[in-house]
C-alpha atoms as a PDB file:
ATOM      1  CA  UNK A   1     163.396 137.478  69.190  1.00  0.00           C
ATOM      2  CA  UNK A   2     163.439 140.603  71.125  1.00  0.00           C
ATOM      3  CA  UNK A   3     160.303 139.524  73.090  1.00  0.00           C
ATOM      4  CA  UNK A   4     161.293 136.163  74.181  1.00  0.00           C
ATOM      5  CA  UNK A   5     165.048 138.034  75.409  1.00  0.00           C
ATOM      6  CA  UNK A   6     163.137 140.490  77.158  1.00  0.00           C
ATOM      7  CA  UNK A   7     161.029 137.586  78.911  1.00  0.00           C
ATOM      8  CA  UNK A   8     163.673 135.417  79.819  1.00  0.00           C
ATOM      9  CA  UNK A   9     165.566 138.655  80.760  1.00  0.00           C
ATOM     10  CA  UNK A  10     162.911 139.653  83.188  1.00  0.00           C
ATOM     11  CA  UNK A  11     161.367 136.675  85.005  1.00  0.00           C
ATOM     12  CA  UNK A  12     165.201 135.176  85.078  1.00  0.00           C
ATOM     13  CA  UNK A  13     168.802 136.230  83.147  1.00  0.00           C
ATOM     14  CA  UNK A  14     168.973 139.394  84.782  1.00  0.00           C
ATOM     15  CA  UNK A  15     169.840 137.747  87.605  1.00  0.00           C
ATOM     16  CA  UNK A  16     172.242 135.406  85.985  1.00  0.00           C
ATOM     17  CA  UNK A  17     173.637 137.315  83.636  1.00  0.00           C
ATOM     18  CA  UNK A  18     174.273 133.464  81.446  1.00  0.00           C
ATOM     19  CA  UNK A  19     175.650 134.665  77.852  1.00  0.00           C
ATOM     20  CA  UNK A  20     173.640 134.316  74.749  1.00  0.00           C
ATOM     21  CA  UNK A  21     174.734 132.066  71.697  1.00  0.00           C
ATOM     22  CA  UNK A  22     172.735 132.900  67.829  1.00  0.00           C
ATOM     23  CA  UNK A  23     173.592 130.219  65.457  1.00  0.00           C
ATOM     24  CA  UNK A  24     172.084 130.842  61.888  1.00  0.00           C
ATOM     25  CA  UNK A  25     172.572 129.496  58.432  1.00  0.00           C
ATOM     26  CA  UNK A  26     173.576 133.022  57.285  1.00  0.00           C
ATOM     27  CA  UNK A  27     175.279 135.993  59.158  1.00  0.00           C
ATOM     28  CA  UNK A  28     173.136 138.047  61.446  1.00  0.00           C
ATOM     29  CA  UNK A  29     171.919 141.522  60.431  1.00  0.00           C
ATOM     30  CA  UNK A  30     174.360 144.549  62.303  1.00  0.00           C
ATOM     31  CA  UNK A  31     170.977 145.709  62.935  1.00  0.00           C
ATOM     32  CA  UNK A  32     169.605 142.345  64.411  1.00  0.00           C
ATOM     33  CA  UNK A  33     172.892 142.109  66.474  1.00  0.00           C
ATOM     34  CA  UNK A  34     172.861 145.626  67.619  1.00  0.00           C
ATOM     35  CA  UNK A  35     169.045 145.237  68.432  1.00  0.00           C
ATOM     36  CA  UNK A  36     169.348 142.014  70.033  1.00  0.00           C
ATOM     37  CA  UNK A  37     172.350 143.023  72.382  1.00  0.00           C
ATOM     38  CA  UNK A  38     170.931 145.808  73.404  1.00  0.00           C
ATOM     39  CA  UNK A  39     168.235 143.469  75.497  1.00  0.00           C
ATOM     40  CA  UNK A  40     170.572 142.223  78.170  1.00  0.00           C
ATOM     41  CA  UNK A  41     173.659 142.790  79.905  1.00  0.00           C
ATOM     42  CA  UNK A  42     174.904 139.414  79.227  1.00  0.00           C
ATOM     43  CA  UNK A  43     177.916 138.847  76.490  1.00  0.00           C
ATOM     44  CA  UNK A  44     175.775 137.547  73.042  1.00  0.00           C
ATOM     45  CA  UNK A  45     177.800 136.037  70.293  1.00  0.00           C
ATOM     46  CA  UNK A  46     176.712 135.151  67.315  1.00  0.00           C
ATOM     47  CA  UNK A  47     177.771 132.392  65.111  1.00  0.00           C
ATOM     48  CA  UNK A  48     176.632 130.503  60.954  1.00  0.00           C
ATOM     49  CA  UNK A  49     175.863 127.131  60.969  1.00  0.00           C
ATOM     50  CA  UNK A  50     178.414 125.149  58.587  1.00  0.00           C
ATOM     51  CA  UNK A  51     177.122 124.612  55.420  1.00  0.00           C
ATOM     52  CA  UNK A  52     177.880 120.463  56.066  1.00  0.00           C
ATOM     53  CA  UNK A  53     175.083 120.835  58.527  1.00  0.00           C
ATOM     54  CA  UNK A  54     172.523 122.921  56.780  1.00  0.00           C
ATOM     55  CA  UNK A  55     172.200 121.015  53.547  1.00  0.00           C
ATOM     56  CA  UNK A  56     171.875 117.605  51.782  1.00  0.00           C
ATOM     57  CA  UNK A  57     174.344 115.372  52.781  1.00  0.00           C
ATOM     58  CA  UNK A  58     175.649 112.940  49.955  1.00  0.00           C
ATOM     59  CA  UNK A  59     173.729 109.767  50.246  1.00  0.00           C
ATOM     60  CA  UNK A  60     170.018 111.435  49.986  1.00  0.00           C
ATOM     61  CA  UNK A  61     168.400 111.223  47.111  1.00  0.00           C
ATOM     62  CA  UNK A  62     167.389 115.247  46.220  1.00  0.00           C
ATOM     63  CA  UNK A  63     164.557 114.424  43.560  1.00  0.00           C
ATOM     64  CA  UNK A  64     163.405 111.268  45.443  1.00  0.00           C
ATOM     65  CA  UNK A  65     163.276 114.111  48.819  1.00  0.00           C
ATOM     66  CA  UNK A  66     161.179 116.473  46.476  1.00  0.00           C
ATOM     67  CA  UNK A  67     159.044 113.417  45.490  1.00  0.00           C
ATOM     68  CA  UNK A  68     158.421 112.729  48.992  1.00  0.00           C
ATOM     69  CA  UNK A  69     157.709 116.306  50.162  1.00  0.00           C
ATOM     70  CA  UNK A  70     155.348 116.656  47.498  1.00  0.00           C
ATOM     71  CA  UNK A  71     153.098 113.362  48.329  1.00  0.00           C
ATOM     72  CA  UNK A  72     153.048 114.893  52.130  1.00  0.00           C
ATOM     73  CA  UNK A  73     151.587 118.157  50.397  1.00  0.00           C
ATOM     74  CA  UNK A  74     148.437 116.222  49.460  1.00  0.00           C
ATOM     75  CA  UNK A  75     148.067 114.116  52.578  1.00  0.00           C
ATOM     76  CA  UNK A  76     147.739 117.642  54.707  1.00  0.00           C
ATOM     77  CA  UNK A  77     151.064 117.238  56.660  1.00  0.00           C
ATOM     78  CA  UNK A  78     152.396 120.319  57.814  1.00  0.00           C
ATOM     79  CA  UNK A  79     155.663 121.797  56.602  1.00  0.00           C
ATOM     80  CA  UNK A  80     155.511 119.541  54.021  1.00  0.00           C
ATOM     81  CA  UNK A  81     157.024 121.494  51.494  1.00  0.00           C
ATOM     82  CA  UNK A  82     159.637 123.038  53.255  1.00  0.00           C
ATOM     83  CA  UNK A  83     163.147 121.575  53.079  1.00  0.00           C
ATOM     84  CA  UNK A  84     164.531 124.654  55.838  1.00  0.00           C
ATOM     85  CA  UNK A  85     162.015 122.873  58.325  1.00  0.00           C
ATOM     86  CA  UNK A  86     164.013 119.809  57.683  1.00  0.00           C
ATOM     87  CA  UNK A  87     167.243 121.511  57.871  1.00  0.00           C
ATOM     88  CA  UNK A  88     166.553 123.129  60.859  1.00  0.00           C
ATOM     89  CA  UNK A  89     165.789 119.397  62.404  1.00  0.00           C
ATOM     90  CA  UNK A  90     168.355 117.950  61.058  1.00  0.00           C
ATOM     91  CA  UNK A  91     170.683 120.316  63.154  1.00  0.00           C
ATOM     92  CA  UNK A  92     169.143 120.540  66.186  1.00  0.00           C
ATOM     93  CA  UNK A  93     169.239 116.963  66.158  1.00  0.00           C
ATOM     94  CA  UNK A  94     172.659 116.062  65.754  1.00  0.00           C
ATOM     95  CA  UNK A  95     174.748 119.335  64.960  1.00  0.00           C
ATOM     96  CA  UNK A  96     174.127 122.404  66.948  1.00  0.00           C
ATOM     97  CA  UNK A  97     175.912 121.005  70.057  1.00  0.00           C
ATOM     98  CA  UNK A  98     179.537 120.653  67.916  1.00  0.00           C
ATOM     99  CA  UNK A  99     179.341 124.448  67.036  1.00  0.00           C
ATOM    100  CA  UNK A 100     182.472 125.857  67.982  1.00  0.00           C
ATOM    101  CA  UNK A 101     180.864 128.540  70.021  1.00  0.00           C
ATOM    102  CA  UNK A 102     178.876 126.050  71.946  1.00  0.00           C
ATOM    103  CA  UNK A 103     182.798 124.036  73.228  1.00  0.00           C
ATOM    104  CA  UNK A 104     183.252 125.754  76.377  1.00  0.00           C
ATOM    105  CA  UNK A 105     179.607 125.315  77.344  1.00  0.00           C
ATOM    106  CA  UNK A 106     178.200 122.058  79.163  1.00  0.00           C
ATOM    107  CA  UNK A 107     174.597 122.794  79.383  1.00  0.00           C
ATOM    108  CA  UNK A 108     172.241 125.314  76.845  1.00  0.00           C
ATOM    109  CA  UNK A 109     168.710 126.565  77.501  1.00  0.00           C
ATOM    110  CA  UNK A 110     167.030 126.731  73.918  1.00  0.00           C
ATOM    111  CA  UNK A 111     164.805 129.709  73.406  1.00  0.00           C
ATOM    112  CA  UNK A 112     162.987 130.435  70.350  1.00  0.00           C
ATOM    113  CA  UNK A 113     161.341 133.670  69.149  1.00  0.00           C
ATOM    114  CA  UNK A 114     157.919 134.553  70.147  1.00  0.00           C
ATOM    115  CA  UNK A 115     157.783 132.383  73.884  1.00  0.00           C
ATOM    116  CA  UNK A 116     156.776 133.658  76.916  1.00  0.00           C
ATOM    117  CA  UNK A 117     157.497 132.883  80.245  1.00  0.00           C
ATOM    118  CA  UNK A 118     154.996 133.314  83.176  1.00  0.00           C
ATOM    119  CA  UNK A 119     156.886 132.797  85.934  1.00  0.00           C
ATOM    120  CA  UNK A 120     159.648 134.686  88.013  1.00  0.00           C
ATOM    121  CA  UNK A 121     162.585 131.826  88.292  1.00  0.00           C
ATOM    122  CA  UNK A 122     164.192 132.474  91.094  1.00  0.00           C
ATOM    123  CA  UNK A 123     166.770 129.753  91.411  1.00  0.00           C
ATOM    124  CA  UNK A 124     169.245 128.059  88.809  1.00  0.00           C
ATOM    125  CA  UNK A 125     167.779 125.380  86.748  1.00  0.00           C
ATOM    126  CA  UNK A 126     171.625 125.062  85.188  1.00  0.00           C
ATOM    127  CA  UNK A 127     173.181 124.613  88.572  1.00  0.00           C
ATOM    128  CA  UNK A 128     169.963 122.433  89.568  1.00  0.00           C
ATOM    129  CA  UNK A 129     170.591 120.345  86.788  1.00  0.00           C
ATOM    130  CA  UNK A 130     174.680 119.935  87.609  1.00  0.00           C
ATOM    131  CA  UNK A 131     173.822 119.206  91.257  1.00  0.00           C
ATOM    132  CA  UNK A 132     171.190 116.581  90.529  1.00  0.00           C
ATOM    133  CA  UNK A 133     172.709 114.677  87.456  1.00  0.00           C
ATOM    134  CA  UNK A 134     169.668 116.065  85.099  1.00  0.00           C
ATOM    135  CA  UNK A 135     170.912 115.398  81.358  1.00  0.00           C
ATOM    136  CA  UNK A 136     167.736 116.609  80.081  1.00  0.00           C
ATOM    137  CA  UNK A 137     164.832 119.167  80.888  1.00  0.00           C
ATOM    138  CA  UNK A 138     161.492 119.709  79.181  1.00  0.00           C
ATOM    139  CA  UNK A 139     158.378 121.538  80.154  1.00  0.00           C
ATOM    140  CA  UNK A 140     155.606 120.603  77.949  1.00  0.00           C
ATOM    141  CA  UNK A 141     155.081 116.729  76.374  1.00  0.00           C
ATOM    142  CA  UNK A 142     152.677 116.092  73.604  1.00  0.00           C
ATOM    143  CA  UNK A 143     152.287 113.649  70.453  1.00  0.00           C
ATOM    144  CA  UNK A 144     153.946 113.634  67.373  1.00  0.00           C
ATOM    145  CA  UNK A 145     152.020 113.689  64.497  1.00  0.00           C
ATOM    146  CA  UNK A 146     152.427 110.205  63.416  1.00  0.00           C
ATOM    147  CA  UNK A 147     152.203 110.540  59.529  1.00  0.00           C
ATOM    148  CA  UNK A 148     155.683 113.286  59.831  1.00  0.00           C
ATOM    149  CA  UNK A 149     157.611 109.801  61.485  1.00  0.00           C
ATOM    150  CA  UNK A 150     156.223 106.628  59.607  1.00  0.00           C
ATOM    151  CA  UNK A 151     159.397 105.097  59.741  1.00  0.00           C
ATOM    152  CA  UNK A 152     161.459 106.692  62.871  1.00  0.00           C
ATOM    153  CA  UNK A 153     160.635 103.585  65.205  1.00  0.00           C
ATOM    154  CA  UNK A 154     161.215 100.594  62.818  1.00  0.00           C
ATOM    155  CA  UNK A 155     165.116 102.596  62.584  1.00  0.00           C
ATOM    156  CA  UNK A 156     165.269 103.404  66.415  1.00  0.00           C
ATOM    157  CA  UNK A 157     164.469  99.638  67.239  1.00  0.00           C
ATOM    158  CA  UNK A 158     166.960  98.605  64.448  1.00  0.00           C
ATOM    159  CA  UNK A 159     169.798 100.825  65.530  1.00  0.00           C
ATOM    160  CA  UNK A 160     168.707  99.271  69.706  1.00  0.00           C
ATOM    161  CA  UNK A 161     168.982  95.577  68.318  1.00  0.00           C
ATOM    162  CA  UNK A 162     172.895  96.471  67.316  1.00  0.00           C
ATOM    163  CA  UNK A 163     173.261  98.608  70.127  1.00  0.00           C
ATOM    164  CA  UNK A 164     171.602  96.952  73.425  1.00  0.00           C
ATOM    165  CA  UNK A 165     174.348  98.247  75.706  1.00  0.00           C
ATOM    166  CA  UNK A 166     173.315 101.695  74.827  1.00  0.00           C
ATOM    167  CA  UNK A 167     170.127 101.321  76.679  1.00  0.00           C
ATOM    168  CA  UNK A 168     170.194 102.669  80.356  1.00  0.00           C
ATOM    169  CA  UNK A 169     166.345 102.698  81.161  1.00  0.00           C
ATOM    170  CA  UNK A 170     164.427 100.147  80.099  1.00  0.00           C
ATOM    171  CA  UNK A 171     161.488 101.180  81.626  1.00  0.00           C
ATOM    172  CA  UNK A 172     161.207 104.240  79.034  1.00  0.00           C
ATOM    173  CA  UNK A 173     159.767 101.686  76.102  1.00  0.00           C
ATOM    174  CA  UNK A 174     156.540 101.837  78.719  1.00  0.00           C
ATOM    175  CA  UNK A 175     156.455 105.751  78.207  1.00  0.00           C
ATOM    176  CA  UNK A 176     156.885 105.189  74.372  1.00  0.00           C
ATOM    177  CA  UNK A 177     155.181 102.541  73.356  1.00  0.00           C
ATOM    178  CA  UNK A 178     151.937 101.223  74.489  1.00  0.00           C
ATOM    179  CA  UNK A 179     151.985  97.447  72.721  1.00  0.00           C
ATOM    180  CA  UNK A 180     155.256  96.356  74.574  1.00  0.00           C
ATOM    181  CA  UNK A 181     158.159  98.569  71.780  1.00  0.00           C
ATOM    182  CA  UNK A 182     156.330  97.370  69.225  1.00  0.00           C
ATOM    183  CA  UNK A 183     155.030 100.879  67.860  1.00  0.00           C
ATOM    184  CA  UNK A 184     155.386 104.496  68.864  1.00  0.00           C
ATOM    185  CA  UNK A 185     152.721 106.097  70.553  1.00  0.00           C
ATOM    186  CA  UNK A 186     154.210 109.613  69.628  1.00  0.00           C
ATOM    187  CA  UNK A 187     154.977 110.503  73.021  1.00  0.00           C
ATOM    188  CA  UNK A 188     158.053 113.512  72.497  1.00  0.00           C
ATOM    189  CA  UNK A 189     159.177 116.573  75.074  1.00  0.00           C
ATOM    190  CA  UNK A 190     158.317 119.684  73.039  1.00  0.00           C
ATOM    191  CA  UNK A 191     161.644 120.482  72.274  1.00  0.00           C
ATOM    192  CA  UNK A 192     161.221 124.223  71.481  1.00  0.00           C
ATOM    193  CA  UNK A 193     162.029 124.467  75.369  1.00  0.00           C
ATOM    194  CA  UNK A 194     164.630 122.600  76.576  1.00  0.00           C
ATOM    195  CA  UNK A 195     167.616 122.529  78.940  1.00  0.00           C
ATOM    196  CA  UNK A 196     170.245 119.928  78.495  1.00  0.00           C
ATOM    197  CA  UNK A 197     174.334 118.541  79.110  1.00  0.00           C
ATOM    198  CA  UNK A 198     175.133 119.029  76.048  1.00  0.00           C
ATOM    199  CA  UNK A 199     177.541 116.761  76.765  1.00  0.00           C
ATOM    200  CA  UNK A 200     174.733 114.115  76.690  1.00  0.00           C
ATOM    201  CA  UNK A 201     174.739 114.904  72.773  1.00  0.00           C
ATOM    202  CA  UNK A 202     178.253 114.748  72.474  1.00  0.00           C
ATOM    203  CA  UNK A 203     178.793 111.275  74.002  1.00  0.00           C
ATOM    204  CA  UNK A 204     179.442 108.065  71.707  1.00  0.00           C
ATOM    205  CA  UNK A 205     176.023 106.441  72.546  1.00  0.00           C
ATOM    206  CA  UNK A 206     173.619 109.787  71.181  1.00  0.00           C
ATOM    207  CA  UNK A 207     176.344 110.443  68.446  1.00  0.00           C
ATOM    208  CA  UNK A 208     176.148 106.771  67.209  1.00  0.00           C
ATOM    209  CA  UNK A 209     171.755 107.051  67.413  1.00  0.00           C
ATOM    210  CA  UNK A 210     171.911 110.413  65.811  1.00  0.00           C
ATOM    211  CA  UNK A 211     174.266 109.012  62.724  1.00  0.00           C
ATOM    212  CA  UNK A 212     172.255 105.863  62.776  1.00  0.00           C
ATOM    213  CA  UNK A 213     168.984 107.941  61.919  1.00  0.00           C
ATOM    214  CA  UNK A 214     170.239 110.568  59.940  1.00  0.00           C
ATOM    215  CA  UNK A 215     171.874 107.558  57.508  1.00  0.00           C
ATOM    216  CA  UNK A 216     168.422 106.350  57.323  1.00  0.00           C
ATOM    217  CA  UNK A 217     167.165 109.260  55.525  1.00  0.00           C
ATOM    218  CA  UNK A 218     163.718 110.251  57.528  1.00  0.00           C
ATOM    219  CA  UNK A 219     164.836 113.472  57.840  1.00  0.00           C
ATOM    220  CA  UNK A 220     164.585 114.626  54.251  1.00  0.00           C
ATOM    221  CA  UNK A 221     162.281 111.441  53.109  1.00  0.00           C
ATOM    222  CA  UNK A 222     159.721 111.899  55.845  1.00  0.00           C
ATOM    223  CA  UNK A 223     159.920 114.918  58.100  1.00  0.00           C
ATOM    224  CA  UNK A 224     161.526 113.580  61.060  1.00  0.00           C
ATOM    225  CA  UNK A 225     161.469 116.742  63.937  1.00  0.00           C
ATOM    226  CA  UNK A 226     164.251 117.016  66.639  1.00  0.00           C
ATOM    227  CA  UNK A 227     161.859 116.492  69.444  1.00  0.00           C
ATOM    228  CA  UNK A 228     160.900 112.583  68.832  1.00  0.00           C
ATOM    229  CA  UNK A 229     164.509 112.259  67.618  1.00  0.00           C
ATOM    230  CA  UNK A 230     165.527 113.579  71.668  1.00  0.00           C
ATOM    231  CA  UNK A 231     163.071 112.378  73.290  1.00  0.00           C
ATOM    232  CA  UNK A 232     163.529 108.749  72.498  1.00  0.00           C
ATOM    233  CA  UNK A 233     167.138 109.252  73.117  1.00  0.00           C
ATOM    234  CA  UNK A 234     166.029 111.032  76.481  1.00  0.00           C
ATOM    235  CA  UNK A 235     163.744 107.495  77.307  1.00  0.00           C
ATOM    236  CA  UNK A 236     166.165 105.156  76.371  1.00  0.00           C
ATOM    237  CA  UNK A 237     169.856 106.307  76.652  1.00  0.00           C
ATOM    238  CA  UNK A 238     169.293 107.837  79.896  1.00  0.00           C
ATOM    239  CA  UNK A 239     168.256 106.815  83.686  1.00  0.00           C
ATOM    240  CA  UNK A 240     164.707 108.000  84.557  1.00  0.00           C
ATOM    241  CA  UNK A 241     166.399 110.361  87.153  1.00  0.00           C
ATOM    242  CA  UNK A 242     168.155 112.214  84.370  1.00  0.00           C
ATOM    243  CA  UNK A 243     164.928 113.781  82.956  1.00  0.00           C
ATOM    244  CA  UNK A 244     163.057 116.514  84.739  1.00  0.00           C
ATOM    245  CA  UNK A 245     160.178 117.824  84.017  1.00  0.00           C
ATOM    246  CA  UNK A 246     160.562 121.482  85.280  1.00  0.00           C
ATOM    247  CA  UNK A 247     156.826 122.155  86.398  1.00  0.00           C
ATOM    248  CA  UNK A 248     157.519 125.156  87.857  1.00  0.00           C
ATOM    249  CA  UNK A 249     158.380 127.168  84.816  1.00  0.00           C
ATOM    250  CA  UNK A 250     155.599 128.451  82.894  1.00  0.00           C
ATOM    251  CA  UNK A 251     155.830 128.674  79.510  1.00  0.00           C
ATOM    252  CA  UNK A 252     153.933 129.619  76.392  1.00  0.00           C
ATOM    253  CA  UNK A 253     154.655 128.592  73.027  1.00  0.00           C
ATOM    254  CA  UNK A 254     151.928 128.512  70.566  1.00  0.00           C
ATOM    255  CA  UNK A 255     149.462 127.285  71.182  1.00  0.00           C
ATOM    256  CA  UNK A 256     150.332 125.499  74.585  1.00  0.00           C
ATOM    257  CA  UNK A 257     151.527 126.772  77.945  1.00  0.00           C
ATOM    258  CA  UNK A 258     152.509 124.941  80.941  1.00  0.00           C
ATOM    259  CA  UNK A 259     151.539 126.562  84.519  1.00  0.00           C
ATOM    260  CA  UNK A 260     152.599 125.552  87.353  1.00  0.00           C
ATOM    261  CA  UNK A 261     149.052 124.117  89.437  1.00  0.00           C
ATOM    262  CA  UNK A 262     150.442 124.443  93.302  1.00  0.00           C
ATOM    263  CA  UNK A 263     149.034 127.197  95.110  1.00  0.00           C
ATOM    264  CA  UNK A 264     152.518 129.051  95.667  1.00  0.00           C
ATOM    265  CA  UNK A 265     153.410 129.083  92.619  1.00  0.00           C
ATOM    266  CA  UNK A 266     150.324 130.982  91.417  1.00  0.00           C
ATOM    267  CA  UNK A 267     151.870 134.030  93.637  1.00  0.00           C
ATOM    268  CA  UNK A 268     154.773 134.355  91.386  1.00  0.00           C
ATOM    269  CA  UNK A 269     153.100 133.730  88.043  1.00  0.00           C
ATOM    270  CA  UNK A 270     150.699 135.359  85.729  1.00  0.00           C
ATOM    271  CA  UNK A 271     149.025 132.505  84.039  1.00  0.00           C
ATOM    272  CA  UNK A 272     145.889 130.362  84.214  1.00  0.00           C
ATOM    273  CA  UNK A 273     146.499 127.007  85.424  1.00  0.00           C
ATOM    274  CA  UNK A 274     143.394 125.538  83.948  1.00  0.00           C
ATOM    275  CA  UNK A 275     144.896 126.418  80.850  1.00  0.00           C
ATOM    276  CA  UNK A 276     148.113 124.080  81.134  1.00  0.00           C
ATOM    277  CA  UNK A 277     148.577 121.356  78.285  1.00  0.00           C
ATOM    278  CA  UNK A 278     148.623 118.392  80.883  1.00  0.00           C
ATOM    279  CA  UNK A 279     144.857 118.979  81.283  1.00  0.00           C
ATOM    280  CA  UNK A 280     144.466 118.120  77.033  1.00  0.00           C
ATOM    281  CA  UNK A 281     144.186 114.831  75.791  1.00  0.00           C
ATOM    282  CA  UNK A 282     147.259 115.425  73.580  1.00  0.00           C
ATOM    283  CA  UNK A 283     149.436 115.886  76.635  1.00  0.00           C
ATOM    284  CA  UNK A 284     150.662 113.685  79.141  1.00  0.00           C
ATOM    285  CA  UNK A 285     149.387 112.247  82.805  1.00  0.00           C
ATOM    286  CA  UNK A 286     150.971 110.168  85.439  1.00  0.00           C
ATOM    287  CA  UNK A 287     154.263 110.590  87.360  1.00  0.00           C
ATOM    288  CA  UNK A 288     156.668 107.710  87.562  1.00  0.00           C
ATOM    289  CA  UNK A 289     158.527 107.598  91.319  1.00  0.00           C
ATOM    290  CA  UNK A 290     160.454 110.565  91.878  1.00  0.00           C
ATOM    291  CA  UNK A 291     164.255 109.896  93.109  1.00  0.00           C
ATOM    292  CA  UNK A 292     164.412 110.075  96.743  1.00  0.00           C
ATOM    293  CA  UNK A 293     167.821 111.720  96.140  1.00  0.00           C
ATOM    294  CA  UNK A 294     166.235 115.373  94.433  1.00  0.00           C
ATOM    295  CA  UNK A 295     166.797 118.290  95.870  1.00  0.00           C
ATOM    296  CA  UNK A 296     164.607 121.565  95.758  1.00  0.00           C
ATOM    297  CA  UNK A 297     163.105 122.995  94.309  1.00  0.00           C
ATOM    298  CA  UNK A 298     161.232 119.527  92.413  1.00  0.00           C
ATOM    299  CA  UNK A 299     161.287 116.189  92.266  1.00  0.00           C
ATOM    300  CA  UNK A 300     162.602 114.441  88.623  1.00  0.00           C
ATOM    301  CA  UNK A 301     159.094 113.748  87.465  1.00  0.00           C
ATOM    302  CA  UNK A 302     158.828 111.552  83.816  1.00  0.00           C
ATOM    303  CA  UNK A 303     155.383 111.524  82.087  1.00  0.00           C
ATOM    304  CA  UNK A 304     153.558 109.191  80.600  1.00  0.00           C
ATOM    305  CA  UNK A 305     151.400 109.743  77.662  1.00  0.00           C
ATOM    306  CA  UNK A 306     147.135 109.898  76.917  1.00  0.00           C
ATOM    307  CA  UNK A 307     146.890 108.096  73.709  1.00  0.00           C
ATOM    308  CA  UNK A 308     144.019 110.114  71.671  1.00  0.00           C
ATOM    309  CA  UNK A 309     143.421 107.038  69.850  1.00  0.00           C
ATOM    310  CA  UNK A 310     170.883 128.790  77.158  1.00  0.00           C
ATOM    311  CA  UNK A 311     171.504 128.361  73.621  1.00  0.00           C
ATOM    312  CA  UNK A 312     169.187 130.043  70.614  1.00  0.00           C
END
């Protein structure tokens, strides 16, 4: 964790100076917080994750979840055995924005362990974000491994046909389905980089999807990860000017980057735009129309997929 502080420390925070929030499902080390305070100047605090959202809730079936698991085991799927995995995407999709330390806050950067950013960032993508409306930032797109969601879509288009209203951009069932909504082609913002309103999370329409889903069960019964879970939220609950795609920041996160391709950009980065996941067939091509309303440094740019066949 040290690594990714001391990147997003250098190519950005220490000209910030935005505070740090740990949430964990036990209490930090003294040496962890000690260690991990010591890389910025910033206030950290650090918080536990309630129980209630780090566990089983009532209605899922434990030994029909173990049966489950174990079935994904043989078909190859990975983190099939682990039930923390699920945990963990169970709450960042529907719990780590009620924290208590998070109630003050209106936006979070996530930032995971091991990243690296390539890039100085210069400007504010928070204060970009408040000025332009942007409910939701990503920097790399990719596919979801379809056998980890069998049944996600079937319960998304279920929870829609209750909820029509909920739907403010129509258009995004073209970015997530290629038969017309009937299926899922996959297409998800990697959410282990992200910078959103959290207050996007807390409103009625993602709080009634989020409950919707997580009554279903896929997140125990099939391995249902945070990223599909926001980004058909993203799509669908919110206008196509609300989602940015922050080109500009590069970012690594095993084993994909994104690097900025314009010329000026190269000047304040260190890596090798050839190397960026929109040039793999698992990423994404094609900009919809920017806004004419952006303001620097980018336009709102939302992807479409190839189909194949500051919180922390």
């Amino acid at each position: 964790m040290k690594k990714a502080m001391r990147q997003i420390e250098d190519r950005f925070n220490a000209k910030f100076n935005y505070p740090y929030v740990f949430l964990n499902d036990v209490p930090f080390t003294e040496e962890f917080k000690v260690e991990t305070a010591a890389m910025t100047r910033a206030n950290v605090t650090y918080g536990v994750i309630p129980n209630e959202h780090w566990s089983y809730p009532e209605w899922i079936n434990q030994t029909y979840a173990r049966e489950c698991r174990e079935k994904m085991e043989k078909g190859g799927v990975f983190y099939a055995l682990s039930e923390s995995y699920r945990h963990m995407c169970r709450f960042n999709s529907g719990f780590f924005f009620r924290h208590p330390l998070l109630a003050d806050y209106d936006y979070y950067w996530r930032i995971e362990p091991d990243v690296e950013y390539s890039c100085d960032i210069s400007y504010d993508p928070f204060l970009y974000m408040q000025r332009n409306n942007i409910k939701y930032g990503y920097t790399i797109a990719l596919h979801e491994y379809q056998e980890t969601i069998p049944t996600l879509w079937e319960t998304v288009k279920t929870f829609i046909a209750e909820q029509p209203e909920f739907v403010r951009h129509p258009g995004g069932y073209k970015w997530l389905s290629d038969d017309g909504g009937n299926t899922y082609n996959g297409c998800h913002f990697w959410s282990n980089f992200e910078i959103g309103s959290l207050n996007f999370f807390r409103s009625r329409e993602y709080l009634d999807y989020f409950s919707y889903l997580d009554k279903a069960g896929g997140f125990f019964y099939e391995r249902w990860g945070d990223a599909p879970v926001h980004a058909i939220a993203a799509a669908l609950l919110l206008r196509k000017e609300e989602v940015h795609w922050f080109e500009d920041i590069g970012y690594y996160h095993n084993p994909w980057t994104n690097c900025p391709q314009d010329q000026e950009s190269r000047l304040r980065c260190h890596c090798d735009p050839a190397k960026s996941a929109i040039h793999h067939y698992w990423a994404l091509s094609k900009h919809l129309r920017p806004s004419s309303k952006m303001q620097a440094p980018s336009d709102v740019l939302l992807r479409q997929c190839v189909q194949p066949t500051l919180n922390i």
